[in-house]
C-alpha atoms as a PDB file:
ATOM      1  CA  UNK A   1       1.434  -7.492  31.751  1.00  0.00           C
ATOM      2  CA  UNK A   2       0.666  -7.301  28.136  1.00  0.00           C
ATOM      3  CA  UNK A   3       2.116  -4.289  25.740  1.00  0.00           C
ATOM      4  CA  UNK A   4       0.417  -2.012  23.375  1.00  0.00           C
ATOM      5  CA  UNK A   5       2.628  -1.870  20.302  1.00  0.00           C
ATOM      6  CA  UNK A   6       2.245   1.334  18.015  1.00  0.00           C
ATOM      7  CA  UNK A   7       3.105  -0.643  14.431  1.00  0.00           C
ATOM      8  CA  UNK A   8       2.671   1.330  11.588  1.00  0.00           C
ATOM      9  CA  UNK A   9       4.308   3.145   8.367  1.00  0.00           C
ATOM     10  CA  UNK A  10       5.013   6.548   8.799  1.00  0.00           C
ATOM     11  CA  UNK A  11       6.290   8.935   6.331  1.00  0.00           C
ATOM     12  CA  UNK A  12       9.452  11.350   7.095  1.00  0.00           C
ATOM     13  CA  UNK A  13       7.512  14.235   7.342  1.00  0.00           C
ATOM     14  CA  UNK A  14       5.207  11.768  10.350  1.00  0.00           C
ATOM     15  CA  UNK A  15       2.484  10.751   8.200  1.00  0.00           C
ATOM     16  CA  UNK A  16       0.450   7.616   8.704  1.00  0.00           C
ATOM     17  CA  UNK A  17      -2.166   8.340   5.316  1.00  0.00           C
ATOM     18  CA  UNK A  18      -2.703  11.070   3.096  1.00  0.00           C
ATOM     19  CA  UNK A  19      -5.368  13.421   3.607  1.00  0.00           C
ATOM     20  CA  UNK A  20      -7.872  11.149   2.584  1.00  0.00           C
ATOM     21  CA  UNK A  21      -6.550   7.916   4.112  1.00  0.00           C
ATOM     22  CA  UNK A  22      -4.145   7.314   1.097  1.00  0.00           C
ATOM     23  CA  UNK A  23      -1.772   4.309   1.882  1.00  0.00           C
ATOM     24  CA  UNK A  24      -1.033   3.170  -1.450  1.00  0.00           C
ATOM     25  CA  UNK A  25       1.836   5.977  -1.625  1.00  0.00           C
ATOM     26  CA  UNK A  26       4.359   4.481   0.527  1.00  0.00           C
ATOM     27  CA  UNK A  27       7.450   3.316  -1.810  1.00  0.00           C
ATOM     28  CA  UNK A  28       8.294  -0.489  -1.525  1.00  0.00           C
ATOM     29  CA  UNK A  29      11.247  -0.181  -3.923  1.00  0.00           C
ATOM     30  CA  UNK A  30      11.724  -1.937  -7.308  1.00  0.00           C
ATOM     31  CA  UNK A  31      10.318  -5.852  -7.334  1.00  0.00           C
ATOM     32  CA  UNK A  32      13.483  -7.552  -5.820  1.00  0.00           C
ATOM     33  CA  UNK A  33      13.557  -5.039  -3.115  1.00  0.00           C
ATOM     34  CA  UNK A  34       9.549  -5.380  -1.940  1.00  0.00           C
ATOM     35  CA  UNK A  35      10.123  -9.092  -2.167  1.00  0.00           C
ATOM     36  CA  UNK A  36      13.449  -9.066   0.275  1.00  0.00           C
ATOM     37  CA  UNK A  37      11.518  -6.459   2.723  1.00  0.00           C
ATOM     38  CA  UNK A  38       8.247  -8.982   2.927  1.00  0.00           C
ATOM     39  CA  UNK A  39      10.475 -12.019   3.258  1.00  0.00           C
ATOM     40  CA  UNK A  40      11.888 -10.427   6.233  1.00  0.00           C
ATOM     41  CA  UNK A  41       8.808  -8.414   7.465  1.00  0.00           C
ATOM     42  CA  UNK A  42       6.108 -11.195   7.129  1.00  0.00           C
ATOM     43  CA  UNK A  43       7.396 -14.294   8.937  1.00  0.00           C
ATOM     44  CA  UNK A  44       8.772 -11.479  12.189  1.00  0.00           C
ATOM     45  CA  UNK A  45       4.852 -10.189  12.428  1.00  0.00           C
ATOM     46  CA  UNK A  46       2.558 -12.589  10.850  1.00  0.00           C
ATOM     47  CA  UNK A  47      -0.047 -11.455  12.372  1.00  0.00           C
ATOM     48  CA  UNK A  48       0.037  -7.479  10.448  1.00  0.00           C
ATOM     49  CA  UNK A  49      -0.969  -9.257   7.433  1.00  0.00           C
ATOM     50  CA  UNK A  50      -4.229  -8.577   7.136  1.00  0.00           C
ATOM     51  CA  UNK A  51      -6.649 -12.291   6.430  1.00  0.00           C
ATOM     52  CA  UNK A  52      -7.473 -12.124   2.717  1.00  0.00           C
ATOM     53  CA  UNK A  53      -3.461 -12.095   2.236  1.00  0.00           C
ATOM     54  CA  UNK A  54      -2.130 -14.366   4.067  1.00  0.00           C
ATOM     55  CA  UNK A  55      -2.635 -17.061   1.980  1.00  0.00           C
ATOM     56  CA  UNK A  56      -0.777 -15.455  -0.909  1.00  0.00           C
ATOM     57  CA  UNK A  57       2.235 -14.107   1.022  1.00  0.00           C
ATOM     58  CA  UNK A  58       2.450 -18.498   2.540  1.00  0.00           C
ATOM     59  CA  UNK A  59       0.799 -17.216   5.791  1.00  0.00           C
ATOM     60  CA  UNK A  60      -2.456 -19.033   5.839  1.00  0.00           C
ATOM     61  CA  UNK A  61      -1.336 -21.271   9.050  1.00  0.00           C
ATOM     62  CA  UNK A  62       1.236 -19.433  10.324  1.00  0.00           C
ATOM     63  CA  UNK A  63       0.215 -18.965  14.604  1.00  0.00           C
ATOM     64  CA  UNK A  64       0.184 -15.323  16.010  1.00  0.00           C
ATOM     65  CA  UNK A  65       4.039 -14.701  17.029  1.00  0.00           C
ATOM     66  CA  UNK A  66       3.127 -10.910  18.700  1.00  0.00           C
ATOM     67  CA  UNK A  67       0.112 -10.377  19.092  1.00  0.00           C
ATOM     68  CA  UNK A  68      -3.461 -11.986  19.485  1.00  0.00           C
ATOM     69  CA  UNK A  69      -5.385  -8.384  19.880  1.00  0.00           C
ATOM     70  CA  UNK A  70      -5.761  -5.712  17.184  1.00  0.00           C
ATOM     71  CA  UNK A  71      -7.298  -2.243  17.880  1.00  0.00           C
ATOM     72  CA  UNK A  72      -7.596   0.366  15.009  1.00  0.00           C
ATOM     73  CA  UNK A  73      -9.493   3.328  14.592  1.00  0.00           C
ATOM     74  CA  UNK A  74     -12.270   4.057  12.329  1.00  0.00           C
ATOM     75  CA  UNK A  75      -9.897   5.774   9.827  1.00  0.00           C
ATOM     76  CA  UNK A  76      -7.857   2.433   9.626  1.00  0.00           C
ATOM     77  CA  UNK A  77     -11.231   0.033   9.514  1.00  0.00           C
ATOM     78  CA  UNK A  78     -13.173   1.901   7.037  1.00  0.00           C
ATOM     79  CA  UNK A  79     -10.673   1.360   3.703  1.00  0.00           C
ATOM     80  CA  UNK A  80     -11.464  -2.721   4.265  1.00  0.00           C
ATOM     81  CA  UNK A  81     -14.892  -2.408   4.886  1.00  0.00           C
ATOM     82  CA  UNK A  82     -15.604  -0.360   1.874  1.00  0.00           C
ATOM     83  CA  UNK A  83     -13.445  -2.766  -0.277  1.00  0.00           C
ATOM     84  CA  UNK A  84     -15.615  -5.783   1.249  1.00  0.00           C
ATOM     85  CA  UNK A  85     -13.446  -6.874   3.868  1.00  0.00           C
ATOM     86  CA  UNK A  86     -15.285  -6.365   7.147  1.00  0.00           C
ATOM     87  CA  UNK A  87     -13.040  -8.318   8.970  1.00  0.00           C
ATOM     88  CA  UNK A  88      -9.948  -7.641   8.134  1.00  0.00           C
ATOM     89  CA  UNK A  89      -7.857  -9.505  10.659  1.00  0.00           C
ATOM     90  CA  UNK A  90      -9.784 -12.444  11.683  1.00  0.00           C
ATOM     91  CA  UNK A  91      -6.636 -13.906  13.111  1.00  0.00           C
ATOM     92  CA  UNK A  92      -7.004 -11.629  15.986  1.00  0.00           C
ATOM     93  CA  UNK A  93      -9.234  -9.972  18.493  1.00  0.00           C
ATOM     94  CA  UNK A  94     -10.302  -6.940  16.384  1.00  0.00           C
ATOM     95  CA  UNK A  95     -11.721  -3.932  18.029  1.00  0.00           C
ATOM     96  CA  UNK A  96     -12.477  -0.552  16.508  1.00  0.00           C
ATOM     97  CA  UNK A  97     -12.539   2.573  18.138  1.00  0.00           C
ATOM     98  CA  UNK A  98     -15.401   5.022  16.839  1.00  0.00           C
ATOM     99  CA  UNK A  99     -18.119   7.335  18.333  1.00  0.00           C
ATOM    100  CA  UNK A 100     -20.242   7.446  14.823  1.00  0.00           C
ATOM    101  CA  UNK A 101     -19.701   3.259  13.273  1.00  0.00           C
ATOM    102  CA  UNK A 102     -22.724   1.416  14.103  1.00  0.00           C
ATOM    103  CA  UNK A 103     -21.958  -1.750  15.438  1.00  0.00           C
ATOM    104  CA  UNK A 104     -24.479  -3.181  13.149  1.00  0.00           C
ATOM    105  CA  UNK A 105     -21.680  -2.119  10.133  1.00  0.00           C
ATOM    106  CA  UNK A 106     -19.606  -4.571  10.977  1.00  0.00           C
ATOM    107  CA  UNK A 107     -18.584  -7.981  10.769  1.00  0.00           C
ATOM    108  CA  UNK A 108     -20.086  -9.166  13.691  1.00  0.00           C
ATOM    109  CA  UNK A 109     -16.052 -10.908  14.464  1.00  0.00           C
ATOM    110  CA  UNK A 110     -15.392  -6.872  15.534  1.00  0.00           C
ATOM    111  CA  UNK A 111     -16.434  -5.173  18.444  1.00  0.00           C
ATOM    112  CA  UNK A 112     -17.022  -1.390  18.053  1.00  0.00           C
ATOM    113  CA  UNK A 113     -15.879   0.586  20.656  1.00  0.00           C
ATOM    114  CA  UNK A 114     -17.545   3.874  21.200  1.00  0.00           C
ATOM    115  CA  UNK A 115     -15.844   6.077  24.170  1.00  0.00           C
ATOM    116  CA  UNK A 116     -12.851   5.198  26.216  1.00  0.00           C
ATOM    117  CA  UNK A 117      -9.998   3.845  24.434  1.00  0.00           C
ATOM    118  CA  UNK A 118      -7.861   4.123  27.819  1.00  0.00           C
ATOM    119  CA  UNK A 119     -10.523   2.153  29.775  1.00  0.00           C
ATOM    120  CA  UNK A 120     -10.406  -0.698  27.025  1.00  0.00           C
ATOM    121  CA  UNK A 121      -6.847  -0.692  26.837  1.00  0.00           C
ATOM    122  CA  UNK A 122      -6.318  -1.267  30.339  1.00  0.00           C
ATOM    123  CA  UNK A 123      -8.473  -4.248  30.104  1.00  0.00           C
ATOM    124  CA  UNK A 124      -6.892  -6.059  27.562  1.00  0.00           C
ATOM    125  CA  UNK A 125      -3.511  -5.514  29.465  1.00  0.00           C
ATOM    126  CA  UNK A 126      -4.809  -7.226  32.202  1.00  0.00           C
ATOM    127  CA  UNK A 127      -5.550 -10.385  30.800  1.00  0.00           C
ATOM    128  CA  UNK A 128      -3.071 -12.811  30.677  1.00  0.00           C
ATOM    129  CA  UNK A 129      -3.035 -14.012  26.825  1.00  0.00           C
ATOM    130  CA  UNK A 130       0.955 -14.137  26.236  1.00  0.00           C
ATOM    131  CA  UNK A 131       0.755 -12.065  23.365  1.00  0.00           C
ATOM    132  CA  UNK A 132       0.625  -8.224  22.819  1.00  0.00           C
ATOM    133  CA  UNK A 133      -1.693  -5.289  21.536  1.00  0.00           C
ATOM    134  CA  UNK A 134      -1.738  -4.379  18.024  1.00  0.00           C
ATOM    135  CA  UNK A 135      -2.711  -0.373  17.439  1.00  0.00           C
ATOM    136  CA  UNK A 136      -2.497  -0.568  13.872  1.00  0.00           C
ATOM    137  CA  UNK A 137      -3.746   3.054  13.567  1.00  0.00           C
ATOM    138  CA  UNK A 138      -4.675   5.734  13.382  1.00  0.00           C
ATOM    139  CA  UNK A 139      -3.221   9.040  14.631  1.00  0.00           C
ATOM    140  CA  UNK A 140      -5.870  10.609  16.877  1.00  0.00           C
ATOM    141  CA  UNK A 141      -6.286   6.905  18.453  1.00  0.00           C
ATOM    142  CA  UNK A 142      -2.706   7.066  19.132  1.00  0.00           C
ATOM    143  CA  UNK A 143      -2.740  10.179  20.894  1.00  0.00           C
ATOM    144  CA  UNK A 144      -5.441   9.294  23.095  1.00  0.00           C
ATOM    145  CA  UNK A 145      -3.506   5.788  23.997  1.00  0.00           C
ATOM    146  CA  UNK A 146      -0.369   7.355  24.491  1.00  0.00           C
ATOM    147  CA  UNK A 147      -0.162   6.549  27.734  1.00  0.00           C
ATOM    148  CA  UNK A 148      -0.441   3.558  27.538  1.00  0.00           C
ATOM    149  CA  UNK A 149       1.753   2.835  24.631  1.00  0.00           C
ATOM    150  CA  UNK A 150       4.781   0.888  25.579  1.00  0.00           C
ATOM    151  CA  UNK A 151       6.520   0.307  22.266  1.00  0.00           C
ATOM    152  CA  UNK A 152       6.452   1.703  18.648  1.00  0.00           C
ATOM    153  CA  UNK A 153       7.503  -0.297  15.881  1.00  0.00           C
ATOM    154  CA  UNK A 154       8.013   2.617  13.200  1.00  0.00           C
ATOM    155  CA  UNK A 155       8.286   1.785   9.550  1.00  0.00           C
ATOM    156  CA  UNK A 156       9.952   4.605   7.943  1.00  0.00           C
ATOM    157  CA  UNK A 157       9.879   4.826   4.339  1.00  0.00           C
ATOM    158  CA  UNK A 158      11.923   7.177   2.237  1.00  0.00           C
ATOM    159  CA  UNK A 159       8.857   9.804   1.517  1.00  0.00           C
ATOM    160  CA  UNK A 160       7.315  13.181   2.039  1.00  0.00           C
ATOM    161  CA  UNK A 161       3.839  12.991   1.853  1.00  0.00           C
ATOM    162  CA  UNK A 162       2.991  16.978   2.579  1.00  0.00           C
ATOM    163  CA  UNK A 163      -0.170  16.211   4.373  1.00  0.00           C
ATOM    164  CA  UNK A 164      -2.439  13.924   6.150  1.00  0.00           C
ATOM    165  CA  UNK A 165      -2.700  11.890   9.394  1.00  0.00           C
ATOM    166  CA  UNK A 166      -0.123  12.605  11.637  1.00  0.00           C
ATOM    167  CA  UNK A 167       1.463   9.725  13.529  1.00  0.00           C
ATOM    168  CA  UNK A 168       0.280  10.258  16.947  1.00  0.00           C
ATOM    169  CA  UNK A 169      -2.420  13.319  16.557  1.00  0.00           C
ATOM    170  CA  UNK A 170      -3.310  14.465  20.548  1.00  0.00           C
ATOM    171  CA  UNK A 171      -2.665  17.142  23.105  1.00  0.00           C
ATOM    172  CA  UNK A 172       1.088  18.222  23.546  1.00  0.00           C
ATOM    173  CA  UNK A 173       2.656  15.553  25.807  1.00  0.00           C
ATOM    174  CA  UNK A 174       6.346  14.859  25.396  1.00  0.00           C
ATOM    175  CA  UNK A 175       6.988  11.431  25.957  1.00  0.00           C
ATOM    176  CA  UNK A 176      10.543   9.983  25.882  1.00  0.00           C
ATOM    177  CA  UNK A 177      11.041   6.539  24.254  1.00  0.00           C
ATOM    178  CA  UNK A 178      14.493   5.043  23.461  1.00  0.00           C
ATOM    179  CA  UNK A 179      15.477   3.625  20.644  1.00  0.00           C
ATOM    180  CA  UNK A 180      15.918  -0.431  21.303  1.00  0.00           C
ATOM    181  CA  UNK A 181      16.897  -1.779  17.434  1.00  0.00           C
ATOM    182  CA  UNK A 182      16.950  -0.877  13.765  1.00  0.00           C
ATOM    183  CA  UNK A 183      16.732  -2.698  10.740  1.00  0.00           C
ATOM    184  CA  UNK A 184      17.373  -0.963   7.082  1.00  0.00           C
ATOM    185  CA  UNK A 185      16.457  -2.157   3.885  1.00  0.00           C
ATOM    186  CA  UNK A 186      17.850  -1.953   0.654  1.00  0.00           C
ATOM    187  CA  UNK A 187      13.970  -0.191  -0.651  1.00  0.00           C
ATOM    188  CA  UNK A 188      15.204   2.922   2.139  1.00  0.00           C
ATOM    189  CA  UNK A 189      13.084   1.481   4.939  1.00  0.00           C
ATOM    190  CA  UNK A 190      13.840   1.474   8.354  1.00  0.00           C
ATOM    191  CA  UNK A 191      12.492  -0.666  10.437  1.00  0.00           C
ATOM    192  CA  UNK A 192      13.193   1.010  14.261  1.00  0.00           C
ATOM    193  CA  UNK A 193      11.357  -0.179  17.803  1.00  0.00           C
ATOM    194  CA  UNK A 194      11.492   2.371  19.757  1.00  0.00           C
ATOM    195  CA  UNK A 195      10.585   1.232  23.914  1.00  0.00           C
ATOM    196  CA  UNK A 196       8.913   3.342  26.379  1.00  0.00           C
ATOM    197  CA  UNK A 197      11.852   4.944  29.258  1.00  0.00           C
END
């Protein structure tokens, strides 16, 4: 069966965005730094690049190696669509989760989901694609997946950010994952999968 995989950046006070969806915070060290953790990051997950960057970053033909499916809520969609890129990840399947986006807002490559993230996510496991789920964000969709996330691929970078959108934003629910590998970079990332015990 296919896996949803929680990939994101988190700060290390758990932090996905700022209070108003910042993202542009997140340190990626000085030039030599960024460029070593992309060379590594990039060719491992293709597929997080999002389309209008691919190109730059030698991507443009590069085949899905993870995933094929992307889900994302409205928090994570909307900073694309208002800077003209309404389909963001045309490589994949792209759904977005939202009660209050109009399906008529979109690119019509991105199917709006409006109620039951569970029900959809159960779904998609069920088909047999050979590739995995991409939640790409944000924290309340996370909390309402969470059980049904298998793995979490959790991009630490070396920041407090104070406020904003919690990782995984839902009703109190410990859930115990272990912690399969880790990768640090020279920028103080660290790159950690964590899999569901």
């Amino acid at each position: 069966m296919r896996k949803l995989v929680y990939y994101v950046a988190v700060t290390l006070d758990g932090r996905i965005a700022g209070p108003g969806g910042e993202f542009d915070f997140f340190p990626l060290g000085d030039e030599r730094q960024a460029a070593a953790y992309s060379a590594w990051g990039n060719p491992l997950y293709p597929e997080t690049v999002p389309t209008a960057y691919r190109a730059a970053v030698g991507l443009t033909d590069v085949p899905n190696r993870n995933f094929d499916t992307v889900l994302m809520g409205l928090g994570s969609y909307r900073p694309g669509l208002d800077e003209g890129f309404p389909s963001p990840y045309a490589h994949l399947r792209q759904y977005v989760v939202s009660s209050t986006l109009r399906p008529d807002e979109a690119d019509p490559a991105v199917t709006v989901v409006p109620s039951d993230p569970l029900g959809l996510v159960r779904e998609l496991k069920a088909e047999d694609t050979g590739l995995d789920i991409w939640l790409c964000g944000g924290g309340k969709l996370a909390g309402a997946l969470l059980p049904e996330i298998d793995e979490l691929l959790i991009k630490s970078y070396p920041v407090i950010a104070g406020a904003g959108v919690p990782l995984v934003d839902g009703a109190f629910d410990p859930t115990v994952f272990d912690a399969a590998e880790r990768t640090a970079f020279t920028n103080g990332v660290t790159l950690t999968r964590f899999t569901r015990r």
